[in-house]
Protein backbone atom coordinates (compact mmCIF):
# COMPACT_ATOMS: atom_id res chain seq x y z
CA UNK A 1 0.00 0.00 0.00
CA UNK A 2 2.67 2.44 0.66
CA UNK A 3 4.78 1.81 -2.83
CA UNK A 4 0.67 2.66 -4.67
CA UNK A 5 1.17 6.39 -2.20
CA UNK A 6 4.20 7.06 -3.13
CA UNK A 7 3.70 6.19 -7.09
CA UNK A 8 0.33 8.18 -6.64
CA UNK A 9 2.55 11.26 -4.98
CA UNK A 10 4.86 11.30 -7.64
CA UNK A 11 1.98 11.65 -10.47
CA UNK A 12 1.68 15.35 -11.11
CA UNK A 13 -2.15 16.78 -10.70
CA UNK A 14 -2.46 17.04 -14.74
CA UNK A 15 -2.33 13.49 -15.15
CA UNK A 16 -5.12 10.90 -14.86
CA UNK A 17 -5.14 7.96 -13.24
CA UNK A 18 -6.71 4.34 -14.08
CA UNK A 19 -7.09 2.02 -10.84
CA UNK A 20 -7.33 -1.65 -12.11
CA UNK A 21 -8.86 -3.52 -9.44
CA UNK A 22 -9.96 -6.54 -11.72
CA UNK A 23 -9.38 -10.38 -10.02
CA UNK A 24 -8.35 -8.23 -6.93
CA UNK A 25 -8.96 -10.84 -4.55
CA UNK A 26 -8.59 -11.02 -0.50
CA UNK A 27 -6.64 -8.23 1.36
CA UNK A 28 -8.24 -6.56 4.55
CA UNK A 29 -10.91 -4.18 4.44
CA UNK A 30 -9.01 -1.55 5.50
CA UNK A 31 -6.42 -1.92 3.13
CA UNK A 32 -9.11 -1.24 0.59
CA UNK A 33 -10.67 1.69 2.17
CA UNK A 34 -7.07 3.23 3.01
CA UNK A 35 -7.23 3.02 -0.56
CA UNK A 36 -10.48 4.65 -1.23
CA UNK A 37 -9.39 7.24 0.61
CA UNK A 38 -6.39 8.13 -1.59
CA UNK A 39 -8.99 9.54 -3.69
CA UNK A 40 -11.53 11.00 -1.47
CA UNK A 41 -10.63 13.56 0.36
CA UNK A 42 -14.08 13.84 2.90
CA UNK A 43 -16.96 11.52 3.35
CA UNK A 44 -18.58 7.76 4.07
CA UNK A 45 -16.51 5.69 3.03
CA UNK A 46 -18.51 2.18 4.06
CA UNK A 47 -20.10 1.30 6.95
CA UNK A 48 -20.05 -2.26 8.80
CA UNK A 49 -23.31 -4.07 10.63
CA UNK A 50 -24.39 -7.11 12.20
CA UNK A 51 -27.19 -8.81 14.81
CA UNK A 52 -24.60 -8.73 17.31
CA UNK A 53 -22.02 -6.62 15.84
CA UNK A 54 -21.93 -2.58 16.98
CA UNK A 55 -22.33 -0.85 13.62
CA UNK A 56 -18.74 1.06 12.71
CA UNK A 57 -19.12 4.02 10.00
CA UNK A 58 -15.52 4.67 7.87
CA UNK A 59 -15.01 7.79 7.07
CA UNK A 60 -11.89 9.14 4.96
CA UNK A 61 -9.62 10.92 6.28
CA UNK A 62 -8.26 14.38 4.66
CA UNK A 63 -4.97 13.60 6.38
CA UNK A 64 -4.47 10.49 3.94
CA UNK A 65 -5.83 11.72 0.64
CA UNK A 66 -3.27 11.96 -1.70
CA UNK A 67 -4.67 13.05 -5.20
CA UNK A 68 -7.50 14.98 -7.49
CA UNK A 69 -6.99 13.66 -10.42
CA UNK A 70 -9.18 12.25 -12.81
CA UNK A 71 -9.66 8.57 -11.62
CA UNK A 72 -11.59 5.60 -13.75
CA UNK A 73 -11.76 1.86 -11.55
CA UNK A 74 -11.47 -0.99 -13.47
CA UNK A 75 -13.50 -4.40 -12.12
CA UNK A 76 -14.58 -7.23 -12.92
CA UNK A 77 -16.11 -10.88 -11.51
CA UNK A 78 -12.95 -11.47 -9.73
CA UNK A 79 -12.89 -8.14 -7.74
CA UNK A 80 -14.50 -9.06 -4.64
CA UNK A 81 -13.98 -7.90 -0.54
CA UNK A 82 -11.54 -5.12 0.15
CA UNK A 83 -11.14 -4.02 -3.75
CA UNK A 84 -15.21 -3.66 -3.91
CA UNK A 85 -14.75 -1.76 -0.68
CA UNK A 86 -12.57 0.67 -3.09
CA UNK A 87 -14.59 1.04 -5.84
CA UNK A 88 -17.99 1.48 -4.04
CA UNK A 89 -16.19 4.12 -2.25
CA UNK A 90 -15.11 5.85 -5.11
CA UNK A 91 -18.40 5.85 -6.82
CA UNK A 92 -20.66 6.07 -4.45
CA UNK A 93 -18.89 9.48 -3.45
CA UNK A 94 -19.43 10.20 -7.11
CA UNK A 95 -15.12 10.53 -7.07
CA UNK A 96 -14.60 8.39 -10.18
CA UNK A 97 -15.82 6.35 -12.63
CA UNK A 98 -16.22 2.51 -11.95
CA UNK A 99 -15.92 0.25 -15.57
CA UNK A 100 -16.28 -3.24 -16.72
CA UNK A 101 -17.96 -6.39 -14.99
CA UNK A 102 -20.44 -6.90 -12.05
CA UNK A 103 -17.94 -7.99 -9.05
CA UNK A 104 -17.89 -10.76 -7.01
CA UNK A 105 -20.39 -9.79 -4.01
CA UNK A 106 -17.99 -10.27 -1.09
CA UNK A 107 -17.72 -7.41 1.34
CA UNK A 108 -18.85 -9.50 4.95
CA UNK A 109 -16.94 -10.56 8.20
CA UNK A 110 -16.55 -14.06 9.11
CA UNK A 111 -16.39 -16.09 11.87
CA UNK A 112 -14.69 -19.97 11.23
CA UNK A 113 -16.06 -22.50 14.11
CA UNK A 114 -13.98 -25.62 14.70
CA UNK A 115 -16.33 -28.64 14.84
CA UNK A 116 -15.37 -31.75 16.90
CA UNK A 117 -14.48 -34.22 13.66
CA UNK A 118 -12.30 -31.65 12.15
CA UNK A 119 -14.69 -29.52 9.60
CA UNK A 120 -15.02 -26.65 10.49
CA UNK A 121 -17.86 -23.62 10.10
CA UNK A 122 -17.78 -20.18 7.89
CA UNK A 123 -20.25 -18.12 9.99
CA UNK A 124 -20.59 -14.05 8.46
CA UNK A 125 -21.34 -12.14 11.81
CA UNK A 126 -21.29 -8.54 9.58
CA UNK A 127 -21.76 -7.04 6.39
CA UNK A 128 -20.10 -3.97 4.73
CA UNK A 129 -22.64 -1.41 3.05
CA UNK A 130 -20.74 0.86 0.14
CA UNK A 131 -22.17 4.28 0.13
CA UNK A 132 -25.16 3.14 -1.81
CA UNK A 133 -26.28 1.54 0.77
CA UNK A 134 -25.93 -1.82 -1.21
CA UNK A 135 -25.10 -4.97 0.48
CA UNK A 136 -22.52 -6.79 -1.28
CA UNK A 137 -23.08 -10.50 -0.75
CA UNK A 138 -26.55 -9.85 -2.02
CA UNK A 139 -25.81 -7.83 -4.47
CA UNK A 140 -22.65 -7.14 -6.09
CA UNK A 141 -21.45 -4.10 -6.86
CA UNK A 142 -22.57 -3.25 -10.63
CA UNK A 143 -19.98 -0.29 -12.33
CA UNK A 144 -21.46 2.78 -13.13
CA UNK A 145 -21.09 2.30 -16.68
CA UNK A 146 -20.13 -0.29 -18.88
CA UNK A 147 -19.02 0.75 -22.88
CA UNK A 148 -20.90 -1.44 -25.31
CA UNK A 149 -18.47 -3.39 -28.51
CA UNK A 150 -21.06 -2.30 -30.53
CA UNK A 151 -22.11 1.32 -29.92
CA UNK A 152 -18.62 3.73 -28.70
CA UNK A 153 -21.35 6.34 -27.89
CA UNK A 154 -23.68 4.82 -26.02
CA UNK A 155 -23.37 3.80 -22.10
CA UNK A 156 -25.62 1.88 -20.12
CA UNK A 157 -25.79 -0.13 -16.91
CA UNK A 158 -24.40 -3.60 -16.88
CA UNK A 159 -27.71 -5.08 -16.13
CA UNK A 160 -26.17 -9.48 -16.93
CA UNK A 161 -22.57 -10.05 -16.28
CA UNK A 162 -20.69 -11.13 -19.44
CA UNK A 163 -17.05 -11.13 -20.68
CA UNK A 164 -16.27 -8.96 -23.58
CA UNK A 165 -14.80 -10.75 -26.73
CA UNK A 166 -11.67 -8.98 -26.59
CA UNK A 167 -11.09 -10.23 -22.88
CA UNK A 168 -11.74 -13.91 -23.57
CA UNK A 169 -8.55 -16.09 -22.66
CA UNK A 170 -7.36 -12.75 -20.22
């Protein structure tokens, strides 16, 4: 995290910067919103809930933002947990642009429970909410715009996941 502040430092405030967070998988959660933040300089970032889990709102911190510039996130279906984190952020605090595939759908907390013959239990105790208010094991995260092969024009939500042509074999 602190060789992507120090590249993003060095990038002078004309430039633009693309963020590809596709098959971004694992990391902590607050590696991703450290991240977020980066790019936002005030705001929610996320928030976390559960039944029996106090509810914990992120906010960024001014102290950590780095840059202004222009910013596009790339995802796709193998961005999931502390990289949706990131790009929810970003878009939900209307930072950035968020492009390509719906993500994964992982943003929760888990608990493992030992059982007595040696399985053991995956138990999510919370759930991370982007700033849309949009659970993400329910619902991925869905980029704000996705460019269609056949119109260069037109935009429109990705409403089906699907690969474009010229990313088959990626």
């Amino acid at each position: 995290m602190d060789e992507i502040a120090a590249q993003l430092k060095a990038v002078g405030k004309d430039r633009k910067v693309l963020l590809d967070l596709r098959d971004s998988a694992g990391s902590d959660a607050q590696e991703g919103l450290r991240l977020a933040n980066f790019f936002v300089k005030q705001g929610t970032l996320a928030t976390l809930e559960g039944q029996k889990f106090p509810r914990q709102t992120f906010t960024a911190d001014p102290a950590t933002f780095i840059t202004a510039a222009p910013l596009a996130v790339l995802v796709n279906r193998g961005t999931f947990g502390a990289a949706e984190l990131t790009a929810a952020a970003i878009e939900g605090l209307k930072r950035g642009d968020v492009v390509g595939e719906r993500t994964f759908g992982q943003g929760t907390v888990q608990k493992t429970i030992e059982l007595p013959d040696g399985a053991a239990l995956l138990l999510t105790v919370a759930k991370y909410e982007g700033r849309t208010a949009r659970r993400f094991p329910t619902r991925p995260y869905c980029p704000t715009s996705w460019s269609d092969q056949r119109s260069k024009k037109k935009k429109r939500k990705l409403r089906s996941p699907r690969r474009p042509a010229a990313l088959e074999g990626a």
